[in-house]
PDB file of N, CA and C in Angstrom:
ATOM      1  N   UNK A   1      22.327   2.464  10.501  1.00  0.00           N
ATOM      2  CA  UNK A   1      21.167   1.613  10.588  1.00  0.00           C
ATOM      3  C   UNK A   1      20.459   1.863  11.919  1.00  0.00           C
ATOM      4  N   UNK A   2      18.973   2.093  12.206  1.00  0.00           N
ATOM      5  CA  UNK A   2      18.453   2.273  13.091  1.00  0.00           C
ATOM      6  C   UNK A   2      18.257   0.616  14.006  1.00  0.00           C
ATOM      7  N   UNK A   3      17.482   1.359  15.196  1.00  0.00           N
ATOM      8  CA  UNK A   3      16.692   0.286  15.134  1.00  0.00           C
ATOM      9  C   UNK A   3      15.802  -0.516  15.010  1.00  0.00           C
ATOM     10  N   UNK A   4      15.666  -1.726  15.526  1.00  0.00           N
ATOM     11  CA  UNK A   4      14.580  -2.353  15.132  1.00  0.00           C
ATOM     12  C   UNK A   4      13.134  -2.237  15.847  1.00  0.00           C
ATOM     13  N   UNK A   5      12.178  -2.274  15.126  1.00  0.00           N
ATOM     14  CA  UNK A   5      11.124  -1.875  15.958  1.00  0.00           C
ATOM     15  C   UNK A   5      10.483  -3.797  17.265  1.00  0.00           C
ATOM     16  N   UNK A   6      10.035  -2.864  18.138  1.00  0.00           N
ATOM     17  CA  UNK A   6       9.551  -3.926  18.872  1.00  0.00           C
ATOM     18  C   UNK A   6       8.364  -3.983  19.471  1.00  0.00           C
ATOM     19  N   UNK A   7       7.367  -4.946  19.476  1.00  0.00           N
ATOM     20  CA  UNK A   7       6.207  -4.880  19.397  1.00  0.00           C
ATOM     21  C   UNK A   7       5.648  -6.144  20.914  1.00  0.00           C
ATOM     22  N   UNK A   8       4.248  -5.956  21.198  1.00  0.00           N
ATOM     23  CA  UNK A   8       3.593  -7.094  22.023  1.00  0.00           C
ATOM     24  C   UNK A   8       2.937  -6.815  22.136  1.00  0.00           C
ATOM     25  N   UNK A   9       1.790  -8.152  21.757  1.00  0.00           N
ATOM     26  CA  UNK A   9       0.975  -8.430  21.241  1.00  0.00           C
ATOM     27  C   UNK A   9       0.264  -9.866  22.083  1.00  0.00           C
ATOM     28  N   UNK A  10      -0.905 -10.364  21.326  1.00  0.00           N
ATOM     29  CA  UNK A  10      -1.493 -11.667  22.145  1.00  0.00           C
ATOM     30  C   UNK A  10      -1.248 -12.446  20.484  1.00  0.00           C
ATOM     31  N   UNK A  11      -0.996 -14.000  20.792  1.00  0.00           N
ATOM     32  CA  UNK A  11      -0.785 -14.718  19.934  1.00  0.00           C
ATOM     33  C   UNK A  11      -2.339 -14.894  19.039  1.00  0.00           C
ATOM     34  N   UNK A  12      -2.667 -14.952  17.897  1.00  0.00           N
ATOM     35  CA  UNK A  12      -4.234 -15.769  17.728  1.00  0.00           C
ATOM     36  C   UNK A  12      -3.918 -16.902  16.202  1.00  0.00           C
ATOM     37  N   UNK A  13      -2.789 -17.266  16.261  1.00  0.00           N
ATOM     38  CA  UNK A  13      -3.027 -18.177  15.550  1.00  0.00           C
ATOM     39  C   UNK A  13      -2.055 -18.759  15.319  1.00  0.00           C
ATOM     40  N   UNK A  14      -1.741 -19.925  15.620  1.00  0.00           N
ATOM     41  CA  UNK A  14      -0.323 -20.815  15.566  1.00  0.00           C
ATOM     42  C   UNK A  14      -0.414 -22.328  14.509  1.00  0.00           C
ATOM     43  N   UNK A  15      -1.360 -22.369  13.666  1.00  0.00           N
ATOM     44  CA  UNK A  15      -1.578 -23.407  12.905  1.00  0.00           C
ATOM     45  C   UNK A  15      -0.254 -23.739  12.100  1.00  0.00           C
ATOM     46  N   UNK A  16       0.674 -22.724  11.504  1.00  0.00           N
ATOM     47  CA  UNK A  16       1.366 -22.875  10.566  1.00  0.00           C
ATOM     48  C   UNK A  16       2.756 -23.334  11.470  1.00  0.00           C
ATOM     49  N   UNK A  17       3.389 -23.909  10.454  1.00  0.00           N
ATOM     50  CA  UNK A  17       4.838 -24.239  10.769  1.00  0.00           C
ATOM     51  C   UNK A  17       5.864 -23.077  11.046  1.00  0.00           C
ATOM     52  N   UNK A  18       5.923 -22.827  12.114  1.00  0.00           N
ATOM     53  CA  UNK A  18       7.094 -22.116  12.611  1.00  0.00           C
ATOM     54  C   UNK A  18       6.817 -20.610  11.806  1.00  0.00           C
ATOM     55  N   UNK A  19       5.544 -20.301  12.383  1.00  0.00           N
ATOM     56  CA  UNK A  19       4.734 -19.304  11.976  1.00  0.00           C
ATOM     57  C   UNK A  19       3.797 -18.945  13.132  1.00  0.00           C
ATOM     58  N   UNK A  20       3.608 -17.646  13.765  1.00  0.00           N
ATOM     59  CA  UNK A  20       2.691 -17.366  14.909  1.00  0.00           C
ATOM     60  C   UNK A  20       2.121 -15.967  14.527  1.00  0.00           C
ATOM     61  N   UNK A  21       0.677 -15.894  14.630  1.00  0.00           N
ATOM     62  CA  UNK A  21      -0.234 -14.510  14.230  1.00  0.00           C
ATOM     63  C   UNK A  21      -0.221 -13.853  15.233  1.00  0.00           C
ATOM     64  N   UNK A  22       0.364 -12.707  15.297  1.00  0.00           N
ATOM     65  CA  UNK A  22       0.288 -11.619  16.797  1.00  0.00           C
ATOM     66  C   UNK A  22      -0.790 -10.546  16.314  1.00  0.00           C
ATOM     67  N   UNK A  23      -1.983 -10.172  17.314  1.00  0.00           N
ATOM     68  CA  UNK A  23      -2.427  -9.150  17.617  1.00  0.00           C
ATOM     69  C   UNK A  23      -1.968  -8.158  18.290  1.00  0.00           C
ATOM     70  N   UNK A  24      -1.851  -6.865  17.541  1.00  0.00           N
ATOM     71  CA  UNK A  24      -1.072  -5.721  18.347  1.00  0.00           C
ATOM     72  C   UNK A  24      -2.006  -4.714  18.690  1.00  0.00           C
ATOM     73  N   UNK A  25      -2.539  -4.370  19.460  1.00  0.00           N
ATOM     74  CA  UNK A  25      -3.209  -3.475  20.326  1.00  0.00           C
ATOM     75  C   UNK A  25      -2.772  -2.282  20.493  1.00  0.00           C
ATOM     76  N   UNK A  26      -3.508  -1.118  19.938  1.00  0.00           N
ATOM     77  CA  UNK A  26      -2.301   0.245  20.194  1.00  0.00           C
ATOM     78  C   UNK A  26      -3.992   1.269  20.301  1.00  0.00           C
ATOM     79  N   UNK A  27      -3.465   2.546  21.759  1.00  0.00           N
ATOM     80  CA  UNK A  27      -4.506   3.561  21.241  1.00  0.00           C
ATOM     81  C   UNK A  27      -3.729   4.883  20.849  1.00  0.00           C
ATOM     82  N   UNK A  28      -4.443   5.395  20.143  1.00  0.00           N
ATOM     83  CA  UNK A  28      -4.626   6.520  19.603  1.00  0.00           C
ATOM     84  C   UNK A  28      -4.985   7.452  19.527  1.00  0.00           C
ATOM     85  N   UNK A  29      -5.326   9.010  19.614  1.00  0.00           N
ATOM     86  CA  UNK A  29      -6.070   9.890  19.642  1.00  0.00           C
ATOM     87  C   UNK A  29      -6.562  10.064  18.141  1.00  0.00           C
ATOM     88  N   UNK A  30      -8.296  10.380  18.154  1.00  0.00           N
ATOM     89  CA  UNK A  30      -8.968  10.237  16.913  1.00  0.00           C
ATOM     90  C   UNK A  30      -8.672  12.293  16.364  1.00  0.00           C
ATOM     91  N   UNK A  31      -8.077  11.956  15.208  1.00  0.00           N
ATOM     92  CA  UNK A  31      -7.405  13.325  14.560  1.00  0.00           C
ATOM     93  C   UNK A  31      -8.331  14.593  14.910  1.00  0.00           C
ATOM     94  N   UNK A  32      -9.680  14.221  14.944  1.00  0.00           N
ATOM     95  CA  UNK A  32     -11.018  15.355  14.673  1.00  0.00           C
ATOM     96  C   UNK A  32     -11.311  15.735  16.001  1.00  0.00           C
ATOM     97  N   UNK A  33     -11.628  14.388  16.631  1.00  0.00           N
ATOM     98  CA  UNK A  33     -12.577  14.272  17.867  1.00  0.00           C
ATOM     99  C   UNK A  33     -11.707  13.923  19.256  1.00  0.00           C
ATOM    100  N   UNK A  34     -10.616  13.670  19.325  1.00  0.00           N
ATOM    101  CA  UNK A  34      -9.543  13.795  20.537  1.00  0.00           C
ATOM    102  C   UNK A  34      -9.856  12.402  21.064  1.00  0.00           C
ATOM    103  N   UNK A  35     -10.903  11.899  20.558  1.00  0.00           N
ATOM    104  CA  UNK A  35     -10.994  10.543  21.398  1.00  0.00           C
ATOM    105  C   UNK A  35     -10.086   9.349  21.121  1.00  0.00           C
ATOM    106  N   UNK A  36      -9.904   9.062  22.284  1.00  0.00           N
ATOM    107  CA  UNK A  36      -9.272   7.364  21.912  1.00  0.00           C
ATOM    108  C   UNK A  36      -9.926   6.570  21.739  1.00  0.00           C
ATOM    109  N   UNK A  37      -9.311   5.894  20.550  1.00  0.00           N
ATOM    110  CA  UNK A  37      -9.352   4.548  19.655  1.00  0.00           C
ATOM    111  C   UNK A  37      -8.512   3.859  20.020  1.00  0.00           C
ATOM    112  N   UNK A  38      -9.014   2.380  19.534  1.00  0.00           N
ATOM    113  CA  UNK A  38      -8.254   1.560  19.820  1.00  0.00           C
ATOM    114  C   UNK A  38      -7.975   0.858  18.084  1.00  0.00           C
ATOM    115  N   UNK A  39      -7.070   0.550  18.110  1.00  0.00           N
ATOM    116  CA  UNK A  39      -6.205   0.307  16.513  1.00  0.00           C
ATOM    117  C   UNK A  39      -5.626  -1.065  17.322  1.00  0.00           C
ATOM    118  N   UNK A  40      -6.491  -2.208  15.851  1.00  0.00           N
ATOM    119  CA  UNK A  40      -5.370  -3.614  16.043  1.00  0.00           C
ATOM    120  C   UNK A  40      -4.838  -3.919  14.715  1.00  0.00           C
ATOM    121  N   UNK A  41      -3.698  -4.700  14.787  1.00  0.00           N
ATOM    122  CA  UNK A  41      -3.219  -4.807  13.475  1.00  0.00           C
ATOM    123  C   UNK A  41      -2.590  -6.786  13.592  1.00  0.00           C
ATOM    124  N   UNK A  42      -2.942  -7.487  12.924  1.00  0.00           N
ATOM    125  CA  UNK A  42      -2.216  -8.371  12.707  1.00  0.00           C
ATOM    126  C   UNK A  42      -0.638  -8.983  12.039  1.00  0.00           C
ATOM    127  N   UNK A  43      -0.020  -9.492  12.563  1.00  0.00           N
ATOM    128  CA  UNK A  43       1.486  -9.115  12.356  1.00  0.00           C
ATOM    129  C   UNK A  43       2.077 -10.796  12.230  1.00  0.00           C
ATOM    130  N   UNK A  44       2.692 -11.451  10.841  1.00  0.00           N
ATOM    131  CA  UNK A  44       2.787 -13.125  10.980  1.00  0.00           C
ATOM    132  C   UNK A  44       4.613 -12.724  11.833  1.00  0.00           C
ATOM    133  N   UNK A  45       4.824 -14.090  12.666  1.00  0.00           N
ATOM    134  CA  UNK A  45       6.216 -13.375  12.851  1.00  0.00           C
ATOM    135  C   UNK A  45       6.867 -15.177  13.026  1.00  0.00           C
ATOM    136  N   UNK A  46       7.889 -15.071  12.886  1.00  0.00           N
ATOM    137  CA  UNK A  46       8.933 -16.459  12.833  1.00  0.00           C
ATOM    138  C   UNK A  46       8.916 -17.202  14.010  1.00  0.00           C
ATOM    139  N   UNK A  47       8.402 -18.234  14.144  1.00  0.00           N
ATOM    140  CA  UNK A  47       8.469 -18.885  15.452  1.00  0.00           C
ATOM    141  C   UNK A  47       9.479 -20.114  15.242  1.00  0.00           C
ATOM    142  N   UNK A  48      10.971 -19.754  15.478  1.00  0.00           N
ATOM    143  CA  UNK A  48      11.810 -21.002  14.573  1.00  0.00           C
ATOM    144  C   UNK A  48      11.152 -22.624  15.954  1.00  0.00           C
ATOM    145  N   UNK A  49      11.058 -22.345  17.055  1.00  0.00           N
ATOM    146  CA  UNK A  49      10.925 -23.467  17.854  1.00  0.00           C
ATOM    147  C   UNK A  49       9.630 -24.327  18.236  1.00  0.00           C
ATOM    148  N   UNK A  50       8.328 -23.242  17.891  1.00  0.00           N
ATOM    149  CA  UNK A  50       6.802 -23.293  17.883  1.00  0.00           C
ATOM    150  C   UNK A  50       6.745 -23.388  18.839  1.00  0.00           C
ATOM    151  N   UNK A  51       7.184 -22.579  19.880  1.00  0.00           N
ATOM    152  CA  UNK A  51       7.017 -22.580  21.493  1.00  0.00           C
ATOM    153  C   UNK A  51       5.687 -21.654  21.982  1.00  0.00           C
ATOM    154  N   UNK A  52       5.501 -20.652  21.304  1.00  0.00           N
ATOM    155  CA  UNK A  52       3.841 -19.848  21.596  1.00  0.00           C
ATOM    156  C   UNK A  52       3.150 -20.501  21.044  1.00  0.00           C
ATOM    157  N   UNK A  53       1.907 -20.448  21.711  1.00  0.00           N
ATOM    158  CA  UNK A  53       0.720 -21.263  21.665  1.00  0.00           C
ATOM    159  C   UNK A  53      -0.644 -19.929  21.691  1.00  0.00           C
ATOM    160  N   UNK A  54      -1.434 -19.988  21.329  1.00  0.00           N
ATOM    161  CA  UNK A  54      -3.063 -19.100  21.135  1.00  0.00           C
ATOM    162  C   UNK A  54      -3.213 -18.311  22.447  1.00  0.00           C
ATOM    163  N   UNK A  55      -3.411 -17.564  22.502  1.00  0.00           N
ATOM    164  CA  UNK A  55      -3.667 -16.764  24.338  1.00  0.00           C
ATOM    165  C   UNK A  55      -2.288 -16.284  24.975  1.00  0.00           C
ATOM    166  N   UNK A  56      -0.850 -16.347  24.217  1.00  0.00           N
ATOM    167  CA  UNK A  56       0.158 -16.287  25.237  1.00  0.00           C
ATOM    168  C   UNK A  56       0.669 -14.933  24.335  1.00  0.00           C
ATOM    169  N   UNK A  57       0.901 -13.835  25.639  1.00  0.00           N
ATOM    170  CA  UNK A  57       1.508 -12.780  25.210  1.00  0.00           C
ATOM    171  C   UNK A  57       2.680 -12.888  25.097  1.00  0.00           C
ATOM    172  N   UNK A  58       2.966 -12.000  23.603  1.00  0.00           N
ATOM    173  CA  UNK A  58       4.397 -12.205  23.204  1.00  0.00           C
ATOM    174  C   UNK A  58       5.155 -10.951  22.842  1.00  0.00           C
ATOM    175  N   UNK A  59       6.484 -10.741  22.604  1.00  0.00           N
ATOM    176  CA  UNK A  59       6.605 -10.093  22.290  1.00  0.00           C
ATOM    177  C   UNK A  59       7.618  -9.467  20.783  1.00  0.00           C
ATOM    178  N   UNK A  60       7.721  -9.362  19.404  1.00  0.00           N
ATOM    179  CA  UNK A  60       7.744  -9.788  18.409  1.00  0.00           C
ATOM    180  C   UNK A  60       8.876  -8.543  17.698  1.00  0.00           C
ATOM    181  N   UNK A  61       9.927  -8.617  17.477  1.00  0.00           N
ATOM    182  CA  UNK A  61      11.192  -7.839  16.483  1.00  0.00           C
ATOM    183  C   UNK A  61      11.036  -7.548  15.236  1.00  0.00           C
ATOM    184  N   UNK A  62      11.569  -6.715  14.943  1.00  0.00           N
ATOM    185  CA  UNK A  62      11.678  -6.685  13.431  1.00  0.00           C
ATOM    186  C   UNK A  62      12.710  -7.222  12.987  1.00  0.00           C
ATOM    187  N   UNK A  63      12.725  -8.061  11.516  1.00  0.00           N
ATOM    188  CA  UNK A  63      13.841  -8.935  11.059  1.00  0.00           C
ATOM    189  C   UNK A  63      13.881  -8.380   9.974  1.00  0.00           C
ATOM    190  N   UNK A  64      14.614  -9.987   9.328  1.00  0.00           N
ATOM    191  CA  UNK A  64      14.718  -9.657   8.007  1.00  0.00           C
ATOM    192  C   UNK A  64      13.624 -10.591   7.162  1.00  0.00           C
ATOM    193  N   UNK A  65      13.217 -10.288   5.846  1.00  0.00           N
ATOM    194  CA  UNK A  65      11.628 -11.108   4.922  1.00  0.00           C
ATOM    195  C   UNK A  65      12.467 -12.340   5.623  1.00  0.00           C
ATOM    196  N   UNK A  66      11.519 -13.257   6.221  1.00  0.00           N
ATOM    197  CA  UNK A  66      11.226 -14.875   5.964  1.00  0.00           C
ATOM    198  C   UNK A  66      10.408 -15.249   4.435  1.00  0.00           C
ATOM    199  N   UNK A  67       9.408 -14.629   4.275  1.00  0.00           N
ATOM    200  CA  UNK A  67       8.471 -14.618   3.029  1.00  0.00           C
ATOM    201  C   UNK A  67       7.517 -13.562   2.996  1.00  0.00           C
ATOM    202  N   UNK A  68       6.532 -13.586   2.023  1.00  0.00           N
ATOM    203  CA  UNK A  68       6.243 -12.646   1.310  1.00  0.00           C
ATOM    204  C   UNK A  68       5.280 -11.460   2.338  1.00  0.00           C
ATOM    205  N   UNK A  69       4.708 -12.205   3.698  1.00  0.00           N
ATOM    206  CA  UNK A  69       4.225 -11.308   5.025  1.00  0.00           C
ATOM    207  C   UNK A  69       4.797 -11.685   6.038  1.00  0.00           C
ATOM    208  N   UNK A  70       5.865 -12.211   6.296  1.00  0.00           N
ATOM    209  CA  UNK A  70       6.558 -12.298   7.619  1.00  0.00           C
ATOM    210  C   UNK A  70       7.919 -11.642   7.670  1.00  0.00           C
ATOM    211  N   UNK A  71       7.659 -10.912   8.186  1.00  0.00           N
ATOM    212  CA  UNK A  71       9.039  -9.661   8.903  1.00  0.00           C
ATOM    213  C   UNK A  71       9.180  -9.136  10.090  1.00  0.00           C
ATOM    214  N   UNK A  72       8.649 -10.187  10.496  1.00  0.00           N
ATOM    215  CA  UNK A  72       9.105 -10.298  12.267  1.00  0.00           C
ATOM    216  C   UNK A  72       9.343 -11.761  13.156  1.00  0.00           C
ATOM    217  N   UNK A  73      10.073 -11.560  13.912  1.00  0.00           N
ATOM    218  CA  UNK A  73      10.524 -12.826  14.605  1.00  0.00           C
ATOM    219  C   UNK A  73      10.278 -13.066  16.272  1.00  0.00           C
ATOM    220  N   UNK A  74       9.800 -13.931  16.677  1.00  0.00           N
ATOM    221  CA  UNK A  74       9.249 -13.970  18.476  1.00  0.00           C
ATOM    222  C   UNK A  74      10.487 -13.418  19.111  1.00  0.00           C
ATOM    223  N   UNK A  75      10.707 -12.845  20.038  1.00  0.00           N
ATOM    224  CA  UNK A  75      11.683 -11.991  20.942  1.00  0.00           C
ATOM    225  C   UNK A  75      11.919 -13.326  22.082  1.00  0.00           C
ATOM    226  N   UNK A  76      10.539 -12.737  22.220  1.00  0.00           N
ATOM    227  CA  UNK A  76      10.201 -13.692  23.683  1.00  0.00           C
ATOM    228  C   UNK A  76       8.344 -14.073  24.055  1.00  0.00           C
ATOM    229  N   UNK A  77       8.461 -14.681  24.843  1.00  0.00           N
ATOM    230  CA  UNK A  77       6.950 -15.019  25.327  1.00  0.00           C
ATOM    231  C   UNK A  77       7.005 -14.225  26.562  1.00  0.00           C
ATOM    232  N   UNK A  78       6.127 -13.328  26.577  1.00  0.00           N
ATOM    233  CA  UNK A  78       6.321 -12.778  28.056  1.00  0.00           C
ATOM    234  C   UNK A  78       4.984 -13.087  29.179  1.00  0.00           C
ATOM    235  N   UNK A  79       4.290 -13.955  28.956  1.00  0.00           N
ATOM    236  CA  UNK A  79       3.089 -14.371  29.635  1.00  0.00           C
ATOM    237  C   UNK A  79       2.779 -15.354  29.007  1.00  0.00           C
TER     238      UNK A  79
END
């Protein structure tokens, strides 16, 4: 078994129950044109305590399904 991937991101949405929306920020080189891009991806991840809040960088694991888009779990808050 490998490992797990690990990610950080800025929180943007904490409405749900023990549920937090991470923005992940990544660049890239564009395949044609060599330029960097910037690539975001939204990611739901398990917040069992609801301790992140909107604006706080986090940083987010890979688990196991909670449900049908959450497969990741808060690590830590690192800001």
């Amino acid at each position: 078994m490998g490992s797990r991937k690990v990610l950080e991101g800025t929180v943007v949405g904490d409405a749900m129950d023990k549920t937090i929306e991470v923005m992940v920020s990544t660049h890239m080189a564009h395949r044609l044109y060599k330029k960097m891009v910037k690539r975001r991806k939204k990611y739901s991840a398990h917040d069992e305590t609801n301790k992140a809040k909107v604006n706080d960088r986090v940083r987010i694991i890979e688990s196991k399904p909670y449900s049908k888009r959450k497969r990741f779990e808060l690590l830590e808050i690192v800001k």
